[in-house]
Structure formats: C-alpha cells, structure tokens
N, C-alpha and C. Protein backbone atom coordinates (compact mmCIF):
# COMPACT_ATOMS: atom_id res chain seq x y z
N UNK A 1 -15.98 3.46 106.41
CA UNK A 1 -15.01 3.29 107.45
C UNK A 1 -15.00 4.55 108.31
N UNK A 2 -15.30 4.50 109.62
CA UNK A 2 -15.09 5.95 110.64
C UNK A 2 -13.61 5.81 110.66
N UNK A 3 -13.03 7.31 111.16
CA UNK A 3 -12.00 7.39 111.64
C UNK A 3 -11.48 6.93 112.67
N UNK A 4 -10.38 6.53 113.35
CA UNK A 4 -10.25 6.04 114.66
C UNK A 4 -9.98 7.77 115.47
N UNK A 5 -10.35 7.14 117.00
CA UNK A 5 -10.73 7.87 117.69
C UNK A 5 -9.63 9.14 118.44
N UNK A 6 -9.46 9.84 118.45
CA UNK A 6 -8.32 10.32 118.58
C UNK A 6 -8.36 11.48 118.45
N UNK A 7 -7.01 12.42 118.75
CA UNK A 7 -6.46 14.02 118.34
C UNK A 7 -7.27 14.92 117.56
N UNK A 8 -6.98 13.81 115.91
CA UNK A 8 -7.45 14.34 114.79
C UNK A 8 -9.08 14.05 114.01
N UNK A 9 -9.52 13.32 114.90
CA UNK A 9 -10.78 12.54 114.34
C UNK A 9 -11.98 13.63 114.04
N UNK A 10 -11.50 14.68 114.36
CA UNK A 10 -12.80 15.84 114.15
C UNK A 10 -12.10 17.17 113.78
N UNK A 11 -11.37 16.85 112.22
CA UNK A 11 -11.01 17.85 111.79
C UNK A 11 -11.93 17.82 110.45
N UNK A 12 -12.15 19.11 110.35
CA UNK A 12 -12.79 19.56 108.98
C UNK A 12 -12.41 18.79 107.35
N UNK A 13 -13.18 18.44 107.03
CA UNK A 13 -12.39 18.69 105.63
C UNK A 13 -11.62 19.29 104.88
N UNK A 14 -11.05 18.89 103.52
CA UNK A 14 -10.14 19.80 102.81
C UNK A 14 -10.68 20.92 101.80
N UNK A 15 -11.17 22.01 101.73
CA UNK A 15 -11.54 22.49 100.63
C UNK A 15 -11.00 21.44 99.43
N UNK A 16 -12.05 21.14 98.40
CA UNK A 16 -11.84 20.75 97.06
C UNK A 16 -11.88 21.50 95.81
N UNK A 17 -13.05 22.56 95.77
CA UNK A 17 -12.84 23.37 94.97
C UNK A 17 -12.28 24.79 94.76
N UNK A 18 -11.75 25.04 93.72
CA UNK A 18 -10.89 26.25 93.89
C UNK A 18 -11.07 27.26 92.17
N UNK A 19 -11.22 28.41 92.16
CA UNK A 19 -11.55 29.29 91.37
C UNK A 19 -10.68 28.89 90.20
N UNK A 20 -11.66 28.76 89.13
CA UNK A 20 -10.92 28.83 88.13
C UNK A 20 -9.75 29.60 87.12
N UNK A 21 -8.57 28.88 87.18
CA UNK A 21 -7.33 29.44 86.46
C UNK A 21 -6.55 29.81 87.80
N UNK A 22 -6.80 29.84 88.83
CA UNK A 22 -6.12 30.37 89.86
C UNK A 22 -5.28 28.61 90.81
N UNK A 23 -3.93 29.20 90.96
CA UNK A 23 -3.70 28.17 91.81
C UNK A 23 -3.98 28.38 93.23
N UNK A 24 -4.06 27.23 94.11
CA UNK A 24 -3.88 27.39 95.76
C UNK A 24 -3.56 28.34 96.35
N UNK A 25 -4.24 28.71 97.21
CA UNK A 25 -4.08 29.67 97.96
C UNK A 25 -3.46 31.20 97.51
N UNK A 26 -3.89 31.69 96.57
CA UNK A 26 -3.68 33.06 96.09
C UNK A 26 -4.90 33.80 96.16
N UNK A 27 -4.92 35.14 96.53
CA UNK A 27 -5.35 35.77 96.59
C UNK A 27 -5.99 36.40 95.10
N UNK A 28 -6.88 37.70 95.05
CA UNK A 28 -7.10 38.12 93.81
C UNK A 28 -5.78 38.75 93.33
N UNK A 29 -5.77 39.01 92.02
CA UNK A 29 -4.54 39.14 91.13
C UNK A 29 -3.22 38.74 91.36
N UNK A 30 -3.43 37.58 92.63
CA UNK A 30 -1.90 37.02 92.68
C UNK A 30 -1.77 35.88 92.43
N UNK A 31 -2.62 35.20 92.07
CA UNK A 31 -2.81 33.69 91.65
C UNK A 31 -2.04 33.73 90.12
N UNK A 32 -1.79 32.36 89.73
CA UNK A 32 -1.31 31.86 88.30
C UNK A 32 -2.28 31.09 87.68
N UNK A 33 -1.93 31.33 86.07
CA UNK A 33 -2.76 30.49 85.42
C UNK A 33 -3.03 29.15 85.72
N UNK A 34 -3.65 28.29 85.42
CA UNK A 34 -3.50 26.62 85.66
C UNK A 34 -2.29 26.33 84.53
N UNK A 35 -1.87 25.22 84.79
CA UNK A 35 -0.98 24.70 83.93
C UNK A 35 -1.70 23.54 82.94
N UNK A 36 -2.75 23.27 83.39
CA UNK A 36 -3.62 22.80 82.22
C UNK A 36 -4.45 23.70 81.33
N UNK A 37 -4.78 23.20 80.42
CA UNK A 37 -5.27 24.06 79.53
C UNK A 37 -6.65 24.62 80.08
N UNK A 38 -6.78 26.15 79.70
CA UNK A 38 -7.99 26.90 80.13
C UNK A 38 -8.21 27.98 78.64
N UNK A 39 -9.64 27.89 79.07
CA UNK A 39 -9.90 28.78 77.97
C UNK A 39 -9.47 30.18 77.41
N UNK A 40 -9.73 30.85 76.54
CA UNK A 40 -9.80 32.17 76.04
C UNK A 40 -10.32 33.29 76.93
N UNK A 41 -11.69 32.71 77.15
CA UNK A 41 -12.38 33.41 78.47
C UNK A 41 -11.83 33.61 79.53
N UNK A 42 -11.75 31.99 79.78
CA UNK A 42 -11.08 32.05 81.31
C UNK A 42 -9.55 33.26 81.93
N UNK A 43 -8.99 32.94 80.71
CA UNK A 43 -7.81 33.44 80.59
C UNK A 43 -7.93 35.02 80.73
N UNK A 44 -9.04 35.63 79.71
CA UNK A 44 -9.39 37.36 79.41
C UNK A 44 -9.73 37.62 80.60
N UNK A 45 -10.57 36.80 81.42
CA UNK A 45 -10.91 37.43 83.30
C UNK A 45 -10.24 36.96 83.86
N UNK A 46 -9.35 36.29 84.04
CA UNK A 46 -7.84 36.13 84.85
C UNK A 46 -6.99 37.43 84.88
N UNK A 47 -6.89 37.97 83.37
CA UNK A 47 -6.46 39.13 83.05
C UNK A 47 -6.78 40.41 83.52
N UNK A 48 -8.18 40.54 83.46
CA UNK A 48 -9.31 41.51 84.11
C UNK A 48 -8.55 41.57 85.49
N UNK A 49 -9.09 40.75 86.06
CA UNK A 49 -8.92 40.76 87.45
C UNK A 49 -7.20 40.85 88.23
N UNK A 50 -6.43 40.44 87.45
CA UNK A 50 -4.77 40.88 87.87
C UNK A 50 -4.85 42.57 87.32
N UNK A 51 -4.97 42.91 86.17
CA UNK A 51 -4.81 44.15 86.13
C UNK A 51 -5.81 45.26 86.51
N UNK A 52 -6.91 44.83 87.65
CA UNK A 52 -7.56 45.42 88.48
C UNK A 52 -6.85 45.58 89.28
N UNK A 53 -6.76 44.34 89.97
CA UNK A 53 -5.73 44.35 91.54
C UNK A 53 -4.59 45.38 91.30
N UNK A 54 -3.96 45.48 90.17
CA UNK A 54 -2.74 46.28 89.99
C UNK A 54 -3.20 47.68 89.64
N UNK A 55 -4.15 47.57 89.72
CA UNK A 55 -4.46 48.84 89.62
C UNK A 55 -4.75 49.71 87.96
N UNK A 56 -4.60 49.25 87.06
CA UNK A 56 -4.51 49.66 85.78
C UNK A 56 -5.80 50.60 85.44
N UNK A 57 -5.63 51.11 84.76
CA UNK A 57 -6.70 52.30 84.61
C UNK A 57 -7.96 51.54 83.48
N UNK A 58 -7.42 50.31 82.11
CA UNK A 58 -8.23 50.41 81.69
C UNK A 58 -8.31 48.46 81.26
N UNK A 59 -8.77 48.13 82.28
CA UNK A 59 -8.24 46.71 82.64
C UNK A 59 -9.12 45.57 81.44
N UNK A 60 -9.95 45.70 81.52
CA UNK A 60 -10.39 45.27 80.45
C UNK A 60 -9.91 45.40 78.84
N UNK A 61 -9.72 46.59 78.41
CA UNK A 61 -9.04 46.75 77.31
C UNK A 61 -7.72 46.30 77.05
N UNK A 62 -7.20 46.38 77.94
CA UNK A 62 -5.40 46.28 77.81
C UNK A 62 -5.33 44.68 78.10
N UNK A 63 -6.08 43.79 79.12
CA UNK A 63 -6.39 42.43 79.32
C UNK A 63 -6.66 42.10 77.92
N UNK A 64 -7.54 42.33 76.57
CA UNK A 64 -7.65 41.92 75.70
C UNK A 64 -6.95 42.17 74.95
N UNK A 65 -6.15 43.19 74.76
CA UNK A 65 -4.85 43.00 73.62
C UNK A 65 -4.11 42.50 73.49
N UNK A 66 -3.39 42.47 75.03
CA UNK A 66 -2.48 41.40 75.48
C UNK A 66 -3.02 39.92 74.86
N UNK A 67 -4.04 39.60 75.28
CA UNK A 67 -4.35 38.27 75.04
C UNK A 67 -3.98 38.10 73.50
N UNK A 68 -4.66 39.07 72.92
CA UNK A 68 -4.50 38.98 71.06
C UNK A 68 -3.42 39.11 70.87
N UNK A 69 -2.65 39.41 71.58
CA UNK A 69 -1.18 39.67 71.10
C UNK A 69 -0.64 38.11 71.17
N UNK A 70 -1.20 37.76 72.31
CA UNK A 70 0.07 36.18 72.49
C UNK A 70 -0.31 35.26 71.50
N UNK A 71 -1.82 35.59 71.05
CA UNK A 71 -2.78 34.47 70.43
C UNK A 71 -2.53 34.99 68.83
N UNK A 72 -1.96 35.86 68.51
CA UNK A 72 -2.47 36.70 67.09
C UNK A 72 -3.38 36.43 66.40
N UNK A 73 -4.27 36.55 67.07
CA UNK A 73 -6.02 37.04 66.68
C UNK A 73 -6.12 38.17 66.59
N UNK A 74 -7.17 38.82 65.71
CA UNK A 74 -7.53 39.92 65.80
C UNK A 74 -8.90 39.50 66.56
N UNK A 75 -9.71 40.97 66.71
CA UNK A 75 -10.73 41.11 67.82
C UNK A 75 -11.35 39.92 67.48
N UNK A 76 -12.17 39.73 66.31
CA UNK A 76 -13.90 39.30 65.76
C UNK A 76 -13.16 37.55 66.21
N UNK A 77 -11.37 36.98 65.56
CA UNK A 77 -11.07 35.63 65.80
C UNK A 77 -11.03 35.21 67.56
N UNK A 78 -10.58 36.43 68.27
CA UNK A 78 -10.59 36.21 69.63
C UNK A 78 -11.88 35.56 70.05
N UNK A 79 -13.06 36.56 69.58
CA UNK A 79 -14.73 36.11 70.25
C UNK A 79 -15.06 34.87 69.71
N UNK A 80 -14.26 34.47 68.28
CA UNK A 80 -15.52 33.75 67.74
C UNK A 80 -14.66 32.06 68.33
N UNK A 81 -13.68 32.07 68.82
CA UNK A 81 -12.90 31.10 69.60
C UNK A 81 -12.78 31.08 71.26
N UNK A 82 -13.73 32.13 71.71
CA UNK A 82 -14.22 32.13 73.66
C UNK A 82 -13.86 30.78 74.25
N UNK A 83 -14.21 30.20 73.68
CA UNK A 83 -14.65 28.67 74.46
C UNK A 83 -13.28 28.17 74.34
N UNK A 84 -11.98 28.45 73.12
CA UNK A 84 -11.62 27.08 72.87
C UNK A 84 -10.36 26.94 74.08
N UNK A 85 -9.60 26.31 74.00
CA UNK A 85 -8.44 25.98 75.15
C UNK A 85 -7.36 26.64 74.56
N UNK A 86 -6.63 27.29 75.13
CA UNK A 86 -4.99 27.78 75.08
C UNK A 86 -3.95 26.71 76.19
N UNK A 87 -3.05 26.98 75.20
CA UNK A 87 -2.19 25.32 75.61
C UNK A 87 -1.39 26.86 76.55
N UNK A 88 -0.88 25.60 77.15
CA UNK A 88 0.31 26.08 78.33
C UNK A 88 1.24 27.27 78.44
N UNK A 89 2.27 26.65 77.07
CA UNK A 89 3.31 27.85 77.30
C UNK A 89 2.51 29.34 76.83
N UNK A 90 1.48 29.25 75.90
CA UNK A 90 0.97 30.71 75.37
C UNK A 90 0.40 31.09 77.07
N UNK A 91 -0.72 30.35 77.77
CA UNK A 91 -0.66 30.80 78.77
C UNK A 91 -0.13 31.97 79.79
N UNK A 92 1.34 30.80 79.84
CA UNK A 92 2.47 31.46 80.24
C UNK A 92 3.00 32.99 79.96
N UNK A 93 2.99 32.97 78.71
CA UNK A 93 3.58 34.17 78.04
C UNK A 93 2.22 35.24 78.08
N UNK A 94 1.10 35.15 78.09
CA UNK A 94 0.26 35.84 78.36
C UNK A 94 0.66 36.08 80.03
N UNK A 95 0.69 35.60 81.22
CA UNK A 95 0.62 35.62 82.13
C UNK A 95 1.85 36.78 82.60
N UNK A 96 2.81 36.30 81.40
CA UNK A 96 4.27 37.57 81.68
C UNK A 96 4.12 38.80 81.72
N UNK A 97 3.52 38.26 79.91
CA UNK A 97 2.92 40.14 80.06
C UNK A 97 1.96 40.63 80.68
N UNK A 98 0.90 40.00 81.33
CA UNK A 98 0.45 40.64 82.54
C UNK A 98 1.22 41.45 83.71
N UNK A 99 1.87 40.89 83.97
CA UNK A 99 2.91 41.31 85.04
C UNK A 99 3.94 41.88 84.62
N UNK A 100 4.54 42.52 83.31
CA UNK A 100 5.23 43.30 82.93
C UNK A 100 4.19 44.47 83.06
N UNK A 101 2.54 44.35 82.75
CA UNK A 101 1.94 45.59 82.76
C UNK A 101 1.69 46.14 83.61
N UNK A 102 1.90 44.98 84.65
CA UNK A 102 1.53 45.92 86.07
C UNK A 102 2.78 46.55 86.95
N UNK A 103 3.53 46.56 86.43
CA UNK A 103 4.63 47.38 86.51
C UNK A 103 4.31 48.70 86.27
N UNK A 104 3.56 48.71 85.60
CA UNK A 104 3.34 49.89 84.50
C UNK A 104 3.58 50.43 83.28
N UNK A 105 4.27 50.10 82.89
CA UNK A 105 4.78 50.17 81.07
C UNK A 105 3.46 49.49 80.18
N UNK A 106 3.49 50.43 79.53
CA UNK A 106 2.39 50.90 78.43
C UNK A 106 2.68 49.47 77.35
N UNK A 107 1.10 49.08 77.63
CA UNK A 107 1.03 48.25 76.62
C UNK A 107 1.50 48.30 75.09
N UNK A 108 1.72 49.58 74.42
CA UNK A 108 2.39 49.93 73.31
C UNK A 108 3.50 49.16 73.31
N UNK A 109 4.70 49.69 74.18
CA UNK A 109 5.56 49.35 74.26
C UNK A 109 6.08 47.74 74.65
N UNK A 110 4.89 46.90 75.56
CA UNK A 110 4.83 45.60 75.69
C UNK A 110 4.69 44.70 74.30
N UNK A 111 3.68 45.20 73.52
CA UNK A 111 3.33 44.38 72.39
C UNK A 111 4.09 45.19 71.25
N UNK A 112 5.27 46.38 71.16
CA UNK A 112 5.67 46.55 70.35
C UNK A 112 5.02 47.43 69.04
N UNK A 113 4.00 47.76 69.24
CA UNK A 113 3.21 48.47 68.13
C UNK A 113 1.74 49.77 68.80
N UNK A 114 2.05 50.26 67.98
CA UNK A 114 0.63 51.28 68.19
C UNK A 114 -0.21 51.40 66.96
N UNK A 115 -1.74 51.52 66.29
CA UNK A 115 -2.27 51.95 65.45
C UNK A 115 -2.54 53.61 65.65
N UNK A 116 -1.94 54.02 64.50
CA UNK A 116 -2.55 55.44 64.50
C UNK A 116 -2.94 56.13 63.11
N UNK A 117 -3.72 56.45 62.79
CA UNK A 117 -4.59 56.37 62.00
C UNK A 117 -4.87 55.24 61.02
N UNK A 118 -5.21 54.59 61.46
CA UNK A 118 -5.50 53.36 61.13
C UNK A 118 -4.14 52.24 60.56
N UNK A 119 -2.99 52.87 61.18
CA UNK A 119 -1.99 52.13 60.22
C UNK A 119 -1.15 51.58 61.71
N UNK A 120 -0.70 50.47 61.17
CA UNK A 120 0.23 50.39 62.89
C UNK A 120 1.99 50.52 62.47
N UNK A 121 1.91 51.31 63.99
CA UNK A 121 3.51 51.63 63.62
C UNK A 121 3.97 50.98 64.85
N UNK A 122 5.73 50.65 64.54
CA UNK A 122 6.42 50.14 65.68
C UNK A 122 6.78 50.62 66.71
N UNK A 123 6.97 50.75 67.92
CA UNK A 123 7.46 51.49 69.02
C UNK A 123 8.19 51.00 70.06
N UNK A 124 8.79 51.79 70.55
CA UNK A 124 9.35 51.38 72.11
C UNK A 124 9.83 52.71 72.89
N UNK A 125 10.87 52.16 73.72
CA UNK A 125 10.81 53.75 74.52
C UNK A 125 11.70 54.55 73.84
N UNK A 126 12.35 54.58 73.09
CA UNK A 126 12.69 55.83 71.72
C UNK A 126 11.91 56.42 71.33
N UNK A 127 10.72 56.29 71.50
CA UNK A 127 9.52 57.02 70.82
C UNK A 127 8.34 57.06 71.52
N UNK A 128 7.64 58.09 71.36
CA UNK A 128 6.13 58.46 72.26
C UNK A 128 5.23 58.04 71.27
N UNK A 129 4.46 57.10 72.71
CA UNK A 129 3.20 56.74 72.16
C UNK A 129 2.62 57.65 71.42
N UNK A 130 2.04 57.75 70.31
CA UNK A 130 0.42 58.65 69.80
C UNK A 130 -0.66 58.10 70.58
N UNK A 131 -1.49 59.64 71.03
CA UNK A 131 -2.43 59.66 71.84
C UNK A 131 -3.81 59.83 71.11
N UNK A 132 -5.19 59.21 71.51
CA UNK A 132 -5.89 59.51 70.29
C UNK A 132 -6.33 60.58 70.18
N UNK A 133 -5.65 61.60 70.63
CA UNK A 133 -5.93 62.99 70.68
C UNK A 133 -5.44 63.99 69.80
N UNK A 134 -4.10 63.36 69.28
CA UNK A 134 -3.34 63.43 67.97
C UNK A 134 -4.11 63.28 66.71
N UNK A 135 -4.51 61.71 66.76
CA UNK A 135 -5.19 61.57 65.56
C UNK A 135 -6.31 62.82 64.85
N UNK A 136 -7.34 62.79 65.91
CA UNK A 136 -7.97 64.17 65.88
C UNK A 136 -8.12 65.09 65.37
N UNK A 137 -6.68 65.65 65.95
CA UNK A 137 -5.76 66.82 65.39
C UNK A 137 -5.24 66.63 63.98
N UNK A 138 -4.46 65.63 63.54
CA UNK A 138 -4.38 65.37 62.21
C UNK A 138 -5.07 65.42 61.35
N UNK A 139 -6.79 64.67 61.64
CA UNK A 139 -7.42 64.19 60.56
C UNK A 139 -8.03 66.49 60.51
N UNK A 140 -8.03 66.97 61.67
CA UNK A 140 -8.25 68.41 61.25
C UNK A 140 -7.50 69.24 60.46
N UNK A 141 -6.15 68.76 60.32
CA UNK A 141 -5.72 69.60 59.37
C UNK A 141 -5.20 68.93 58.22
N UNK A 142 -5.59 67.52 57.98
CA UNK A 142 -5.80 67.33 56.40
C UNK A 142 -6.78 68.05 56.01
N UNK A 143 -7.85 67.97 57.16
CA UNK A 143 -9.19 68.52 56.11
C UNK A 143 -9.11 70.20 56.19
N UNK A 144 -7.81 70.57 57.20
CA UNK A 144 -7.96 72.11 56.66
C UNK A 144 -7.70 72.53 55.28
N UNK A 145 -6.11 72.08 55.22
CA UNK A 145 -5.08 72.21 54.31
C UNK A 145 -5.17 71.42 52.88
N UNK A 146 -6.11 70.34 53.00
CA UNK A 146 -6.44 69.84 51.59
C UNK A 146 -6.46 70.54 50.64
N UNK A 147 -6.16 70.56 49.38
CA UNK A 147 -6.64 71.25 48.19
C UNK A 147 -7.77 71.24 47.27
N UNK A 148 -8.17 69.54 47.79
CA UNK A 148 -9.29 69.05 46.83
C UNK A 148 -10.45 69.67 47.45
C-alpha cells in the first residue's frame, strides 16, 4: 500500500533499533536499564559506561562489585553466569546503586563492607575506609615484631 499523497508522505522512518539496556532517547550514562530482563553482561557495561560518564576513577571495578553485591555472587559465580538474565527489580536496585555512586560515596560504604586483610569488616561513615596501603603496612610489622 503507498501512502496517500500529501504533507507527510515523505517523512523518514522511525528508528527501530536502539542500544542495548538503554531506554529511548538517552544519552551515554543517562539511559535506564530495560525493564525486561537483560543479562549479567549487559548489565556490567551498562555499569561501565554510567560510571564513566560520571566520571569515577575506577569504573570497571566498582561496576562489578556493585553488580555482585545486588546478585551475591562472588567473582568466579558472576563469570561463570555472563549470559544468564537478571529479573527486573535486582536490575533496579543495581541501577540505584549506580547512581548513589555517582554521587560519589565510596563503594565501601554503598555495599556496607570492606575486605582488609583478607577478612571483611563492616563500615559506614563512622569509620574510614582501609586503604590498601594499610594492609602493607600491617603485614610489615607482623613480620617485624613476630617472635616466631
């Protein structure tokens, strides 16, 4: 069927496709998740890429904790599940704390915990992060002060 002849008869089409996990018309790191289910992946470079735009110093890393945090996976369950789908509301709640981080507040304090020497302790803003610069320092003066 042609169009009838007229005003509108020679307008462009509609874009149909659109970047994945991102809704309509958003820009980089201002778009939202889909509300259908998207992957692990999809989700970790959704992440990437908002806490680029925001500027974060270590966007990749802090994009994957977050994720493990909403998912409670540790690293090796995160990879070995890339592919599978995350339902909606986790989405969501990943998507928050994105945007709580780009505020700036220290992922410590977002997910509630820090590891430091290999043990994880609880935190918030009552207390300073440990830096791994500390650790360092510690593991040097067990091994000064040891007896054994």
């Amino acid at each position: 069927m042609t169009p009838p002849a007229g005003r509108h008869s020679r307008r462009r089409p509609r874009r149909t496709h659109h970047r994945p996990g991102r809704s309509r018309g958003e820009g980089a790191g201002g778009g939202h998740l889909r509300p259908n289910p998207i992957t692990i992946r999809e989700a970790y470079l959704y992440g990437c890429e908002h806490l680029i735009a925001s500027g974060v110093p270590e966007p990749a890393i802090e994009a994957e904790v977050l994720l493990r945090h909403v998912l409670g996976y540790d690293r090796a369950a995160l990879y070995t599940r890339w592919d599978s789908p995350i339902d909606p509301p986790t989405a969501g709640r990943y998507q928050h704390l994105l945007e709580i981080r780009s505020t700036g507040r220290p992922v410590p304090y977002i997910i509630g915990t820090r590891e430091f020497m290999s043990l994880p302790f609880a935190v918030d803003e009552r207390v300073m992060i440990p830096r791994p610069e500390t650790e360092i320092l510690v593991e040097y003066l067990v091994k000064k002060f040891s007896t054994t």
